[in-house]
C-alpha atoms as a PDB file:
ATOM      1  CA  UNK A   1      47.595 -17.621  35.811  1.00  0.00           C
ATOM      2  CA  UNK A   2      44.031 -18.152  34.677  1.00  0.00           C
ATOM      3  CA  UNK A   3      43.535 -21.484  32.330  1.00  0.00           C
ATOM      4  CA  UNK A   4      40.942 -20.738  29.465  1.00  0.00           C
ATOM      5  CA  UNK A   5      38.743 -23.436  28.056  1.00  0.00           C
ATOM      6  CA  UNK A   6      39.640 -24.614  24.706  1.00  0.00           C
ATOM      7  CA  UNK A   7      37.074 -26.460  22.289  1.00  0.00           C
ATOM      8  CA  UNK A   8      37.716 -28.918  19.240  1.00  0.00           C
ATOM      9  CA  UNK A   9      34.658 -29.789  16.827  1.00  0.00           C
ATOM     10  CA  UNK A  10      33.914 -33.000  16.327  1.00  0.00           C
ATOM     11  CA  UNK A  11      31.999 -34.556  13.056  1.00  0.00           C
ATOM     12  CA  UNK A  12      29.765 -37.020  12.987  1.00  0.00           C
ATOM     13  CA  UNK A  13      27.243 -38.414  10.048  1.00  0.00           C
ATOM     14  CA  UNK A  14      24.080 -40.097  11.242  1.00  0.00           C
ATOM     15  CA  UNK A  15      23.496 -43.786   9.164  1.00  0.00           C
ATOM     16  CA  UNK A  16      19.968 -44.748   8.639  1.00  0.00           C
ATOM     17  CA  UNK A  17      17.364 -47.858   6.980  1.00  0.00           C
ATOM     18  CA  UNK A  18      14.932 -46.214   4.892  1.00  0.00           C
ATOM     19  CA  UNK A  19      13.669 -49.717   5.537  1.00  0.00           C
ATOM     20  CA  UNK A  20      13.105 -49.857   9.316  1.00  0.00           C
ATOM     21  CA  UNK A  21      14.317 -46.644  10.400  1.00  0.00           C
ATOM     22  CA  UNK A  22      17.336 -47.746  12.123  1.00  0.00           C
ATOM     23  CA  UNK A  23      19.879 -45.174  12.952  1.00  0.00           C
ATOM     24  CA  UNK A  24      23.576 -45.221  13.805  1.00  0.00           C
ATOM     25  CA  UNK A  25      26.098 -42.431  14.857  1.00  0.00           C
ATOM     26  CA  UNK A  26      29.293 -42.586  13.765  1.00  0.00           C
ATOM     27  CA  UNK A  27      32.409 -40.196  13.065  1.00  0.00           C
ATOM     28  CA  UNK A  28      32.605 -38.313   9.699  1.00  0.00           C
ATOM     29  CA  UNK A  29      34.845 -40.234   7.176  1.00  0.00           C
ATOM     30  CA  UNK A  30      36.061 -37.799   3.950  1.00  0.00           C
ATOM     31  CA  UNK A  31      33.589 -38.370   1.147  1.00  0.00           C
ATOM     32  CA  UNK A  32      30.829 -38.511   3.009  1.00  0.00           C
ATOM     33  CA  UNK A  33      27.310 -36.620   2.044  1.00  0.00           C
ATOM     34  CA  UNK A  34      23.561 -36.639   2.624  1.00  0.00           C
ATOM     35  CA  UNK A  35      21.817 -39.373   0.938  1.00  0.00           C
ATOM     36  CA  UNK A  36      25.261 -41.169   0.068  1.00  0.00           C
ATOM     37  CA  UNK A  37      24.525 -45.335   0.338  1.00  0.00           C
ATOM     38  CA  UNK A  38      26.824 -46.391   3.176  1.00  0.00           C
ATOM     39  CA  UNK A  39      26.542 -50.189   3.873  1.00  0.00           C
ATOM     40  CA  UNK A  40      23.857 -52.855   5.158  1.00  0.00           C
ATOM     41  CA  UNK A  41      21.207 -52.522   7.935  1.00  0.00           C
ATOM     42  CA  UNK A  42      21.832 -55.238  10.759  1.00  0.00           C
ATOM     43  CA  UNK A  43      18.503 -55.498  11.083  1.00  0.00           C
ATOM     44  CA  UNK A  44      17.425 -56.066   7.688  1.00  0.00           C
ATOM     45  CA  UNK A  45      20.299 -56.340   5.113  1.00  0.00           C
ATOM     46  CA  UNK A  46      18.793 -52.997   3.270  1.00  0.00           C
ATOM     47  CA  UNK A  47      21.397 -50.377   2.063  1.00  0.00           C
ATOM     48  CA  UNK A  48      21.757 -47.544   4.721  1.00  0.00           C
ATOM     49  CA  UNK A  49      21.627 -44.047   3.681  1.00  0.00           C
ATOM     50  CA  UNK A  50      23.307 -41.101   5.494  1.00  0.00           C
ATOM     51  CA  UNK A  51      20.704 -38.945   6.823  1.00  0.00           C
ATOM     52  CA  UNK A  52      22.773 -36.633   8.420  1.00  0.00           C
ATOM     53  CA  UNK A  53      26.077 -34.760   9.238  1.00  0.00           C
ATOM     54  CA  UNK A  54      26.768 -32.536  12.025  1.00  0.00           C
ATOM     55  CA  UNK A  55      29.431 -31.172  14.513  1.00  0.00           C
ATOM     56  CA  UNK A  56      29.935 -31.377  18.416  1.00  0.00           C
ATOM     57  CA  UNK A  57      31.676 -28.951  20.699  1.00  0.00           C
ATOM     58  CA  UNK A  58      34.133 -30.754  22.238  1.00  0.00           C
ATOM     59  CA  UNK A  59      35.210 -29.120  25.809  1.00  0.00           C
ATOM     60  CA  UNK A  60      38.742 -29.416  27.122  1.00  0.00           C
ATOM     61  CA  UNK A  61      40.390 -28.426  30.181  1.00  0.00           C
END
């Protein structure tokens, strides 16, 4: 019996200050889009925009 490699897709939207250009990676929540305001910077209190959303290949035995 040969085992074939299965893959999932993850999501993930990419947080950033337009402030002091910090980023942060986290899962996709629903709602979610480009340029959608999405909390306060650590760093500097400023609301963070999403700059991104993208998928990963997930690999599984």
């Amino acid at each position: 019996m040969i085992r074939q490699k299965t893959s999932q897709v993850k999501y993930f939207s990419v947080e950033e200050c337009p402030k002091c250009g910090y980023k942060i990676k986290r899962e996709f929540k629903e709602g979610d889009y480009v340029l959608k305001q999405s909390g306060l910077c650590p760093r500097d209190n400023t609301p963070m925009i999403i700059s991104m959303i993208y998928a990963e290949e997930q690999k599984t035995k």
